[in-house]
N, C-alpha and C. Protein backbone atom coordinates (compact mmCIF):
# COMPACT_ATOMS: atom_id res chain seq x y z
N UNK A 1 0.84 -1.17 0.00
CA UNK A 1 0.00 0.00 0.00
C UNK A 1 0.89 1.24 0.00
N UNK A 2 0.59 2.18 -1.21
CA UNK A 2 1.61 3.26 -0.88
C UNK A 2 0.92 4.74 0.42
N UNK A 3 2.19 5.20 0.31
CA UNK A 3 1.62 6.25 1.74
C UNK A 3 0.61 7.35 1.14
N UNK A 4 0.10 7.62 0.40
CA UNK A 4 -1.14 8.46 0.28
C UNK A 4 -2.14 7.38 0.80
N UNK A 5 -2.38 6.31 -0.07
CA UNK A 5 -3.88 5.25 0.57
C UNK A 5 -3.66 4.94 2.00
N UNK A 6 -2.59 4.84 2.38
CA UNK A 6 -2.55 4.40 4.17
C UNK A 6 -2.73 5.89 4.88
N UNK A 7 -2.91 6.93 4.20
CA UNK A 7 -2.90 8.28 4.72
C UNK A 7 -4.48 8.85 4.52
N UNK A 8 -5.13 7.76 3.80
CA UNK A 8 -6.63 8.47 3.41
C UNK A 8 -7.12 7.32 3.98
N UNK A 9 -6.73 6.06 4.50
CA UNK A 9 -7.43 4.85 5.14
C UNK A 9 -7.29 5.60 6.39
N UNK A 10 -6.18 6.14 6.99
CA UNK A 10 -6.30 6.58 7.99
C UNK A 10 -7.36 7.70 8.81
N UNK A 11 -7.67 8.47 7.89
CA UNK A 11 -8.20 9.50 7.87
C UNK A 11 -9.63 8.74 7.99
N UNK A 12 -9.97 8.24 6.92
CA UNK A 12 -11.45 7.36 7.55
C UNK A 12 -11.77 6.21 8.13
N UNK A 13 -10.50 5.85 9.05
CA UNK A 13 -10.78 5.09 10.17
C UNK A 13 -10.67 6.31 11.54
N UNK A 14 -10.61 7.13 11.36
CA UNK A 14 -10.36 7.92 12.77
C UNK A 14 -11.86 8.75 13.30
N UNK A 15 -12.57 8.83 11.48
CA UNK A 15 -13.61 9.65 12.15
C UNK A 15 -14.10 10.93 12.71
N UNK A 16 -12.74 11.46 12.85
CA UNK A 16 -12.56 13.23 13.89
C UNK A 16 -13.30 13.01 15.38
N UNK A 17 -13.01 11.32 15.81
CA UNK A 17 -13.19 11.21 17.76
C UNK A 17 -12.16 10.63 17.61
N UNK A 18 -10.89 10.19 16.65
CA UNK A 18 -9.81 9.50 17.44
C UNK A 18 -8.62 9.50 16.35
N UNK A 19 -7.70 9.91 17.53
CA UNK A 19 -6.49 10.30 17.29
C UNK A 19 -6.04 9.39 16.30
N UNK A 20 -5.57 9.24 15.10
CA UNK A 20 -4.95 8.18 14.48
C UNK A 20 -3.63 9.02 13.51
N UNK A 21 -2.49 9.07 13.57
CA UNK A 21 -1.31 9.21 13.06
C UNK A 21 -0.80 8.40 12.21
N UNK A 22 0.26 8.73 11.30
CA UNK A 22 1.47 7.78 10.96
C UNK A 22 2.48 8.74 11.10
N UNK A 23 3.60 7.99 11.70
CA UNK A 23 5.20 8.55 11.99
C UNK A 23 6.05 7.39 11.08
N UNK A 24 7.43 8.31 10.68
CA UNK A 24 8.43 7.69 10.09
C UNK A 24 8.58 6.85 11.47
N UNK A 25 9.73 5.53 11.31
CA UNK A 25 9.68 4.80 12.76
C UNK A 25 11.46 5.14 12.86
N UNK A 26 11.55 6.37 13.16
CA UNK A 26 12.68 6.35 13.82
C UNK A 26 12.78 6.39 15.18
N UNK A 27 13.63 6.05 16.65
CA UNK A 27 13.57 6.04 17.65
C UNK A 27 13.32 7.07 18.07
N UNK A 28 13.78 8.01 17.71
CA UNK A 28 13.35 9.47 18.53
C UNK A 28 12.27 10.24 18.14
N UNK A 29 11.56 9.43 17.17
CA UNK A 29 10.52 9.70 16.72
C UNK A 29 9.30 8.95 17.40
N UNK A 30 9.79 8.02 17.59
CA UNK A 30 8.58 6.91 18.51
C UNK A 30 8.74 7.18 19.96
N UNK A 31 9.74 7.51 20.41
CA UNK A 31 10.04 8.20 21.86
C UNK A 31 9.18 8.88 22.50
N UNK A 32 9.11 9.71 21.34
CA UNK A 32 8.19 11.24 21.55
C UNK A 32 6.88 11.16 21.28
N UNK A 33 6.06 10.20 20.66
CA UNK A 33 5.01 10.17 20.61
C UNK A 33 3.72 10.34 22.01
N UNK A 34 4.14 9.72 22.86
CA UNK A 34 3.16 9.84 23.84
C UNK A 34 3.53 11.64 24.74
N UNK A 35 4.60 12.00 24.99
CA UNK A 35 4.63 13.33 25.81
C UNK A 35 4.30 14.42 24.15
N UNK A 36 4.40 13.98 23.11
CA UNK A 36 3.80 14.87 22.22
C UNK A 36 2.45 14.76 21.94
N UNK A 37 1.50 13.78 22.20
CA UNK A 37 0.23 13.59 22.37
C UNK A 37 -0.29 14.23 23.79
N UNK A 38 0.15 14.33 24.68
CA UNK A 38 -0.35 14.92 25.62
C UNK A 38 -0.35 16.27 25.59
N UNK A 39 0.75 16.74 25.25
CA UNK A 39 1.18 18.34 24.56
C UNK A 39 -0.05 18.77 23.74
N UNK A 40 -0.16 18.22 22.72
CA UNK A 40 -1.13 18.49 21.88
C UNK A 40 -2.77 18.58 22.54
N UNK A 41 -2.64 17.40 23.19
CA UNK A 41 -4.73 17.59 24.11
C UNK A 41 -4.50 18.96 25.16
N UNK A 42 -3.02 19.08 25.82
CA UNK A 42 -3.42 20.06 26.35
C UNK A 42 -3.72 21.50 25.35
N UNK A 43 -2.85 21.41 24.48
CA UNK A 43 -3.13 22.72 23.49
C UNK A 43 -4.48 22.97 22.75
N UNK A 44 -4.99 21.52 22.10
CA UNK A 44 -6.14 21.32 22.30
C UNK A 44 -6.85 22.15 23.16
N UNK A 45 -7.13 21.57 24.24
CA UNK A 45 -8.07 22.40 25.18
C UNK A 45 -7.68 23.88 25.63
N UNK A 46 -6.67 24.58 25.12
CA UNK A 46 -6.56 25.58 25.28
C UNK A 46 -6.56 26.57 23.98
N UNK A 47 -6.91 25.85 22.88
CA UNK A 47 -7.28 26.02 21.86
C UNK A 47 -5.85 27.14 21.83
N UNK A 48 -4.94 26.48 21.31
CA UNK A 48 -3.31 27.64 21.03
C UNK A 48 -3.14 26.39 19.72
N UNK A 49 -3.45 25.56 19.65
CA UNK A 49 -2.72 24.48 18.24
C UNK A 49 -2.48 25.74 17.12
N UNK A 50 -1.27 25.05 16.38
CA UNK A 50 -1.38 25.55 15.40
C UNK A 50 -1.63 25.12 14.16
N UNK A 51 -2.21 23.84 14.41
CA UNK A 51 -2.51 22.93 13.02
C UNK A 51 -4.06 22.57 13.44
N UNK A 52 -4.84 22.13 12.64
CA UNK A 52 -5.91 21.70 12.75
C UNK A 52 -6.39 20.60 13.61
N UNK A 53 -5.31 19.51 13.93
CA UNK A 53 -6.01 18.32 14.34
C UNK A 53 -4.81 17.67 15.57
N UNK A 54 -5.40 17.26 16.79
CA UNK A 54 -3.96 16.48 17.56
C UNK A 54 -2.91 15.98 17.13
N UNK A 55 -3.51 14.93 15.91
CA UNK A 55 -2.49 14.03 15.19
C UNK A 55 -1.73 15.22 14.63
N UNK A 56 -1.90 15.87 13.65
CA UNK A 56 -1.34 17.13 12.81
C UNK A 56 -0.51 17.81 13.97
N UNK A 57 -0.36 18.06 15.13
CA UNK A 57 0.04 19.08 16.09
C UNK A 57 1.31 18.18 16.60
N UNK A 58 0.38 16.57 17.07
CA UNK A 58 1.61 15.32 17.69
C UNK A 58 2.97 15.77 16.45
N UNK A 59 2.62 15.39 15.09
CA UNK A 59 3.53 16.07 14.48
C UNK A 59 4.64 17.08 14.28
N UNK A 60 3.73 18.08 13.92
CA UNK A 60 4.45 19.18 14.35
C UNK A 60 5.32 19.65 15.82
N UNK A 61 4.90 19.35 16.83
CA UNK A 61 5.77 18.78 17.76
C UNK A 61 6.56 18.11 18.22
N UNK A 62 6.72 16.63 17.46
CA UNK A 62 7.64 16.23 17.24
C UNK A 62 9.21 15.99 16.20
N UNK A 63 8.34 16.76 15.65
CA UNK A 63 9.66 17.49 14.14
C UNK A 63 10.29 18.87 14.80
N UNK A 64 9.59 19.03 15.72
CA UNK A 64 10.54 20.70 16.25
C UNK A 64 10.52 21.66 15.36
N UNK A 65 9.41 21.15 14.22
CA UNK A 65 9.32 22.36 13.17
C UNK A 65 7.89 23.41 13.27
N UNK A 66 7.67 24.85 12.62
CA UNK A 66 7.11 25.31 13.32
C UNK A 66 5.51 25.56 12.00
N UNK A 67 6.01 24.55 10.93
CA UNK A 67 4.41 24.85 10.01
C UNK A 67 4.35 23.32 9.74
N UNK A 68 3.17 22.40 9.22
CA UNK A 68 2.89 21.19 9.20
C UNK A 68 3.98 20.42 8.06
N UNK A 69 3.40 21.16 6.98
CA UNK A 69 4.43 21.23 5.69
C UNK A 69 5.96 20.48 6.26
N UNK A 70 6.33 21.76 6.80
CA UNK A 70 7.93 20.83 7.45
C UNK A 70 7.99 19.72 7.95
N UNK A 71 6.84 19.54 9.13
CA UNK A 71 7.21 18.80 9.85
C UNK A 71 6.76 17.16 9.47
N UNK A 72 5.52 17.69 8.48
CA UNK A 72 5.61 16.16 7.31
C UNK A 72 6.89 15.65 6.49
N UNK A 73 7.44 16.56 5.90
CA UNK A 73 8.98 16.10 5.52
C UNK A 73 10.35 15.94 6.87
N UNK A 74 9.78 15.91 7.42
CA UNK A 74 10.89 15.98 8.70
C UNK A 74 10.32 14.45 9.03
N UNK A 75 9.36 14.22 9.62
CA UNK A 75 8.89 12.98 10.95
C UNK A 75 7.53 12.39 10.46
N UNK A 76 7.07 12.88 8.78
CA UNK A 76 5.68 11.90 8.38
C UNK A 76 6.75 11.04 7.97
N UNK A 77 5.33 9.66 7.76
CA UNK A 77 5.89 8.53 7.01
C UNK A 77 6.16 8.79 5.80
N UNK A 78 7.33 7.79 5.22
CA UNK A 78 7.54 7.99 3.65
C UNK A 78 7.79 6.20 3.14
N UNK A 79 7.71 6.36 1.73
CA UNK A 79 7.64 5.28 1.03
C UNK A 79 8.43 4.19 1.23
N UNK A 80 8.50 3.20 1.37
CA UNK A 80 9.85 2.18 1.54
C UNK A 80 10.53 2.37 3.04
N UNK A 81 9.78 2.77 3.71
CA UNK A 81 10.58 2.72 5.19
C UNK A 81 9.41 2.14 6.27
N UNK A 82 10.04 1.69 7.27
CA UNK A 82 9.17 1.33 8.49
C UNK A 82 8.51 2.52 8.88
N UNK A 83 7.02 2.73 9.44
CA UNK A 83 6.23 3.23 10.20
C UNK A 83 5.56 2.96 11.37
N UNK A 84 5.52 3.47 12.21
CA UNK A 84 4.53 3.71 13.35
C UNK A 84 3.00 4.68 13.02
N UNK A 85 2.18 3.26 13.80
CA UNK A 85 0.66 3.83 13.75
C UNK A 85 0.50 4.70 15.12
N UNK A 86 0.12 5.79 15.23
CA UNK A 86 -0.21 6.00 16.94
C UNK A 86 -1.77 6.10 16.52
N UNK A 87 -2.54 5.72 17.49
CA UNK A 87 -3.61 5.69 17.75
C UNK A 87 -4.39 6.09 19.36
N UNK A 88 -5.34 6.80 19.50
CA UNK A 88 -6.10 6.40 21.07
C UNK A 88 -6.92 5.73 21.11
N UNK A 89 -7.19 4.79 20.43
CA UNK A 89 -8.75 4.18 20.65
C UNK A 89 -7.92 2.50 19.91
């Protein structure tokens, strides 16, 4: 499956009630997933995100970059490499 269809399967398995991601699977990328998910619900609820969606923000928080754009070429998944699913549900 290439990464656009695992990126639009994703999208309509999540629904907009649950968190569903893909990360490149590098270690310091999978590290960070859970204290960057919490980051994000709190920003969430304080409505400061600067991306549209938790997953989109878990991102951007974990690339250390400061628009989505980057931080998809920094820490999204890409073609021919291992990935991590994060999910809450």
């Amino acid at each position: 499956m290439e990464v656009d269809e695992l990126l639009k399967l994703s999208a309509s398995l999540s629904g907009g009630n649950v968190v569903l991601e893909l990360f490149d699977h590098r270690e310091a990328i999978v590290s960070g997933l859970l204290p960057a998910y919490v980051n994000a619900a709190v920003m969430a609820n304080g409505k400061v995100m600067r991306s549209g969606s938790i997953g989109k923000e878990m991102l951007r928080l974990i690339s250390g970059e400061r628009n989505i754009s980057s931080a998809i070429q920094t820490s999204g998944m890409r073609s021919n490499r291992k990935f991590v699913v994060f999910s809450t549900s």
